[in-house]
N, C-alpha and C. Protein backbone atom coordinates (compact mmCIF):
# COMPACT_ATOMS: atom_id res chain seq x y z
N UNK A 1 21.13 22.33 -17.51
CA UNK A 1 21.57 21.45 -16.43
C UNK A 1 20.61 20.26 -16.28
N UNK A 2 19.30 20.25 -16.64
CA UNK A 2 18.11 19.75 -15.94
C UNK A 2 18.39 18.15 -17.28
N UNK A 3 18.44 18.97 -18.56
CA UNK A 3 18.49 18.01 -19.64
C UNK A 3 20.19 17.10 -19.22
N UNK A 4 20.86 17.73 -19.38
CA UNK A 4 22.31 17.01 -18.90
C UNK A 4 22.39 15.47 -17.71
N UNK A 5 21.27 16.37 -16.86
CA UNK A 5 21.52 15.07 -15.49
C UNK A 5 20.18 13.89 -15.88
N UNK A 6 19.62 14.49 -16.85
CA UNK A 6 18.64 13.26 -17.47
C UNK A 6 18.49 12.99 -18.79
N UNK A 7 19.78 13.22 -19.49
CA UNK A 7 20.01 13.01 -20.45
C UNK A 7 19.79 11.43 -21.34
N UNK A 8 20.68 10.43 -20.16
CA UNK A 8 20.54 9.25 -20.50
C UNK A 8 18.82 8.47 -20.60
N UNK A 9 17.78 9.24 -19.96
CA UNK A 9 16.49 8.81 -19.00
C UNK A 9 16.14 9.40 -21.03
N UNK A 10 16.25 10.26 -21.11
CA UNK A 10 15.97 10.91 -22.51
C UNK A 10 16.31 10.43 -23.73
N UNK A 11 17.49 10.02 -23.90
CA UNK A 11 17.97 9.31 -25.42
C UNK A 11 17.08 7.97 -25.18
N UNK A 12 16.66 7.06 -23.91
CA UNK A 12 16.32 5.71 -23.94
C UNK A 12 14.70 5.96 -24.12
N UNK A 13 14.25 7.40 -24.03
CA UNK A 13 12.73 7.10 -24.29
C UNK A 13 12.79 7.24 -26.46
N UNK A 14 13.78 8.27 -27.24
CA UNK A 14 13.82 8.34 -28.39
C UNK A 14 14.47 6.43 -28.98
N UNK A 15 15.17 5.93 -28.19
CA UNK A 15 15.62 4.62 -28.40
C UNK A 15 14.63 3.58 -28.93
N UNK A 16 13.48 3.89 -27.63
CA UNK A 16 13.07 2.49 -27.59
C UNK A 16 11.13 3.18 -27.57
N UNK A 17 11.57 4.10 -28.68
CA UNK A 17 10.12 5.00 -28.87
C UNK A 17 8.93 3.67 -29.69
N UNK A 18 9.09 3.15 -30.44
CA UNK A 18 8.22 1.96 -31.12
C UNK A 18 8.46 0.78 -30.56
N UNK A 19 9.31 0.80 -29.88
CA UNK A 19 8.79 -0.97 -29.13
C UNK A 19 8.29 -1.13 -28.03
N UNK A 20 7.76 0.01 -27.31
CA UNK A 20 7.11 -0.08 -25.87
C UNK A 20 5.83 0.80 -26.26
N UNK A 21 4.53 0.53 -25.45
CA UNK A 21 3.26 1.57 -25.45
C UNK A 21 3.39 1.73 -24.15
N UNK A 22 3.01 3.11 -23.95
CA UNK A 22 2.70 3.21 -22.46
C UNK A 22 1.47 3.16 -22.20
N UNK A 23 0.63 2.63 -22.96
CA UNK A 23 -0.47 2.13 -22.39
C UNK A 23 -1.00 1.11 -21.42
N UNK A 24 0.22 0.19 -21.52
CA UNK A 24 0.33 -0.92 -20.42
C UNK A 24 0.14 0.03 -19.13
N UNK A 25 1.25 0.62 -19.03
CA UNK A 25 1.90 1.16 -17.81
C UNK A 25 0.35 2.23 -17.42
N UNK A 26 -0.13 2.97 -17.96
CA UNK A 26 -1.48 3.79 -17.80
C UNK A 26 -2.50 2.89 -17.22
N UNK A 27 -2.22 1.79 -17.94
CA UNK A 27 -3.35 0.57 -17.55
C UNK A 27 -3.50 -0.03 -15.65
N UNK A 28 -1.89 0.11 -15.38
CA UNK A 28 -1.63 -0.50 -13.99
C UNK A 28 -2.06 0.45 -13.12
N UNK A 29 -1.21 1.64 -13.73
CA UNK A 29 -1.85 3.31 -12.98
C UNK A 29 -3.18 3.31 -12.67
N UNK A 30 -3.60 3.46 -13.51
CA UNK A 30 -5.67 3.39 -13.43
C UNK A 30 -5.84 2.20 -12.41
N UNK A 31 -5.57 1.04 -12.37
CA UNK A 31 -5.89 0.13 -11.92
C UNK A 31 -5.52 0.06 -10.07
N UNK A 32 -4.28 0.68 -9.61
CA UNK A 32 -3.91 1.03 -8.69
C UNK A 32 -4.39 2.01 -7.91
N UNK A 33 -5.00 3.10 -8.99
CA UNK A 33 -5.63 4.19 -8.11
C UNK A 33 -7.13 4.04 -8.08
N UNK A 34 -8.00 3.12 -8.87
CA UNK A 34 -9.01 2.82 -8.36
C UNK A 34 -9.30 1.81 -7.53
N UNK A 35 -8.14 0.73 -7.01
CA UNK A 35 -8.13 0.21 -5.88
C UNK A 35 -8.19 1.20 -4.45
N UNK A 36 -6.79 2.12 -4.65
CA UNK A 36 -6.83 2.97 -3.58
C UNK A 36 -7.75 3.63 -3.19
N UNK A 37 -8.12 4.16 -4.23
CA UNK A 37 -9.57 5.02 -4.13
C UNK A 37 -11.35 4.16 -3.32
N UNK A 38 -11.03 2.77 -3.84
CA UNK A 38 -12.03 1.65 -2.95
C UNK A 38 -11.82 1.43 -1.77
N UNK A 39 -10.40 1.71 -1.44
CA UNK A 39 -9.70 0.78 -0.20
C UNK A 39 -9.81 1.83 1.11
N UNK A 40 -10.68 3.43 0.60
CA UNK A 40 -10.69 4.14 1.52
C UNK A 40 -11.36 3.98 3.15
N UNK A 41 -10.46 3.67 3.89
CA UNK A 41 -11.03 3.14 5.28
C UNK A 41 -10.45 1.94 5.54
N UNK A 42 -9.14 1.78 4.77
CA UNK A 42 -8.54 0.48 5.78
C UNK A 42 -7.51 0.96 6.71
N UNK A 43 -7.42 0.41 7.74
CA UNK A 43 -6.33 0.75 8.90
C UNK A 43 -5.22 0.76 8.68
N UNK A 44 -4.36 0.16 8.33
CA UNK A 44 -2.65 -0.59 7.66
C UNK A 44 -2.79 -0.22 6.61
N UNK A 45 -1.54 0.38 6.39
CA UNK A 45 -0.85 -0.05 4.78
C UNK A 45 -0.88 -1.08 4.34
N UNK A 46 -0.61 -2.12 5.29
CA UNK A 46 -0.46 -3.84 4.72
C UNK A 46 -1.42 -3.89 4.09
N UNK A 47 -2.88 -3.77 4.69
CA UNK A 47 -4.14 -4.36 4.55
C UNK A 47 -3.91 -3.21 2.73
N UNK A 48 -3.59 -2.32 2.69
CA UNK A 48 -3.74 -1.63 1.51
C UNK A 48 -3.19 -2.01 0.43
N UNK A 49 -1.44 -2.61 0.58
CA UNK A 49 -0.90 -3.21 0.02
C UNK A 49 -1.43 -4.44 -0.52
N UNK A 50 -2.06 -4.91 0.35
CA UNK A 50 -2.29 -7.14 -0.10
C UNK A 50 -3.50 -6.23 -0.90
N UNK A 51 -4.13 -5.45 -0.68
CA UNK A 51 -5.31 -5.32 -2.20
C UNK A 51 -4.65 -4.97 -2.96
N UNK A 52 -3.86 -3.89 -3.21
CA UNK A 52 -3.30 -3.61 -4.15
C UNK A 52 -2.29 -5.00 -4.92
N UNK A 53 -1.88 -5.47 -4.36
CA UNK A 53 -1.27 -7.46 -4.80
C UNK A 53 -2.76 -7.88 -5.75
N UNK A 54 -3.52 -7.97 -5.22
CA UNK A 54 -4.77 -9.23 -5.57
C UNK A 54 -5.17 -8.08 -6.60
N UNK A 55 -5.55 -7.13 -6.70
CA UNK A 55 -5.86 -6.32 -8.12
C UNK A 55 -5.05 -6.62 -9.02
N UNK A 56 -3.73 -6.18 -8.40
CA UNK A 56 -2.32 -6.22 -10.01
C UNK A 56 -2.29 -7.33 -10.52
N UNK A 57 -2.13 -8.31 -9.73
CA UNK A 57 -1.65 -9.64 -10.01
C UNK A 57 -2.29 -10.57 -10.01
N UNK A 58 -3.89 -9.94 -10.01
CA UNK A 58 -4.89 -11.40 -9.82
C UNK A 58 -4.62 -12.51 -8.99
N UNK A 59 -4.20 -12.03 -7.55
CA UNK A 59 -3.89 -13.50 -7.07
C UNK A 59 -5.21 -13.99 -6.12
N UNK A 60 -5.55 -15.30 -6.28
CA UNK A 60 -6.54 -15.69 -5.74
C UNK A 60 -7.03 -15.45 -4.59
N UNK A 61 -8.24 -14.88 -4.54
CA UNK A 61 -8.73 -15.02 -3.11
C UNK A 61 -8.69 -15.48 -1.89
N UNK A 62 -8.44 -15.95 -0.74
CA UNK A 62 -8.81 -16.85 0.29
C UNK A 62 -9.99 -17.70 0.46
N UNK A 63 -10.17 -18.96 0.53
CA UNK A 63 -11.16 -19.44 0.40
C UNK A 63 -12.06 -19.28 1.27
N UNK A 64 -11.87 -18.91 2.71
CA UNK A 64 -12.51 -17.40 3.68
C UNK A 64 -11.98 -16.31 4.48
N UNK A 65 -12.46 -15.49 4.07
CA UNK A 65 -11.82 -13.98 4.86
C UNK A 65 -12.01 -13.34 5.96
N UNK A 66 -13.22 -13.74 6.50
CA UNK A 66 -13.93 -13.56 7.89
C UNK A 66 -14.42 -15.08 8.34
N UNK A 67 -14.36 -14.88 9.90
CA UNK A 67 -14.50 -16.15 10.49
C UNK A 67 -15.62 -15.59 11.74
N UNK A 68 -16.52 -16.20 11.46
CA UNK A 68 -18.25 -15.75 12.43
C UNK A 68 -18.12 -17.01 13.67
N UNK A 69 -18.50 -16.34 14.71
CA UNK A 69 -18.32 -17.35 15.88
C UNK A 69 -19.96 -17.53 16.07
């Protein structure tokens, strides 16, 4: 039953076995969970999320992040 209802998920990994590495995909993994793993002690998801953005996607910094009175 188990092979039947993921049958299609199965012929497309023998399909498309030499033109994809999953090393990419291992690469993002690792990269996601050692953010999370840094990010221990933020309040919000958001705040967890926008790191997890600026790791994956390299998006630039803010040119300041804290503001000192």
């Amino acid at each position: 039953r188990t092979l039947r209802q993921h049958r299609e998920l199965i012929l497309n990994y023998f399909r498309a076995q030499k033109l994809f590495s999953s090393g990419v995909v291992e690469g993002l993994n690792n990269k996601a969970k050692v953010t999370m793993r840094k990010s221990y002690g933020f309040r919000t998801y958001r705040v967890l999320e926008l790191a997890l953005y600026h790791s994956l996607a390299k998006l630039p910094e803010p040119e300041q992040t804290h503001e000192f009175f």
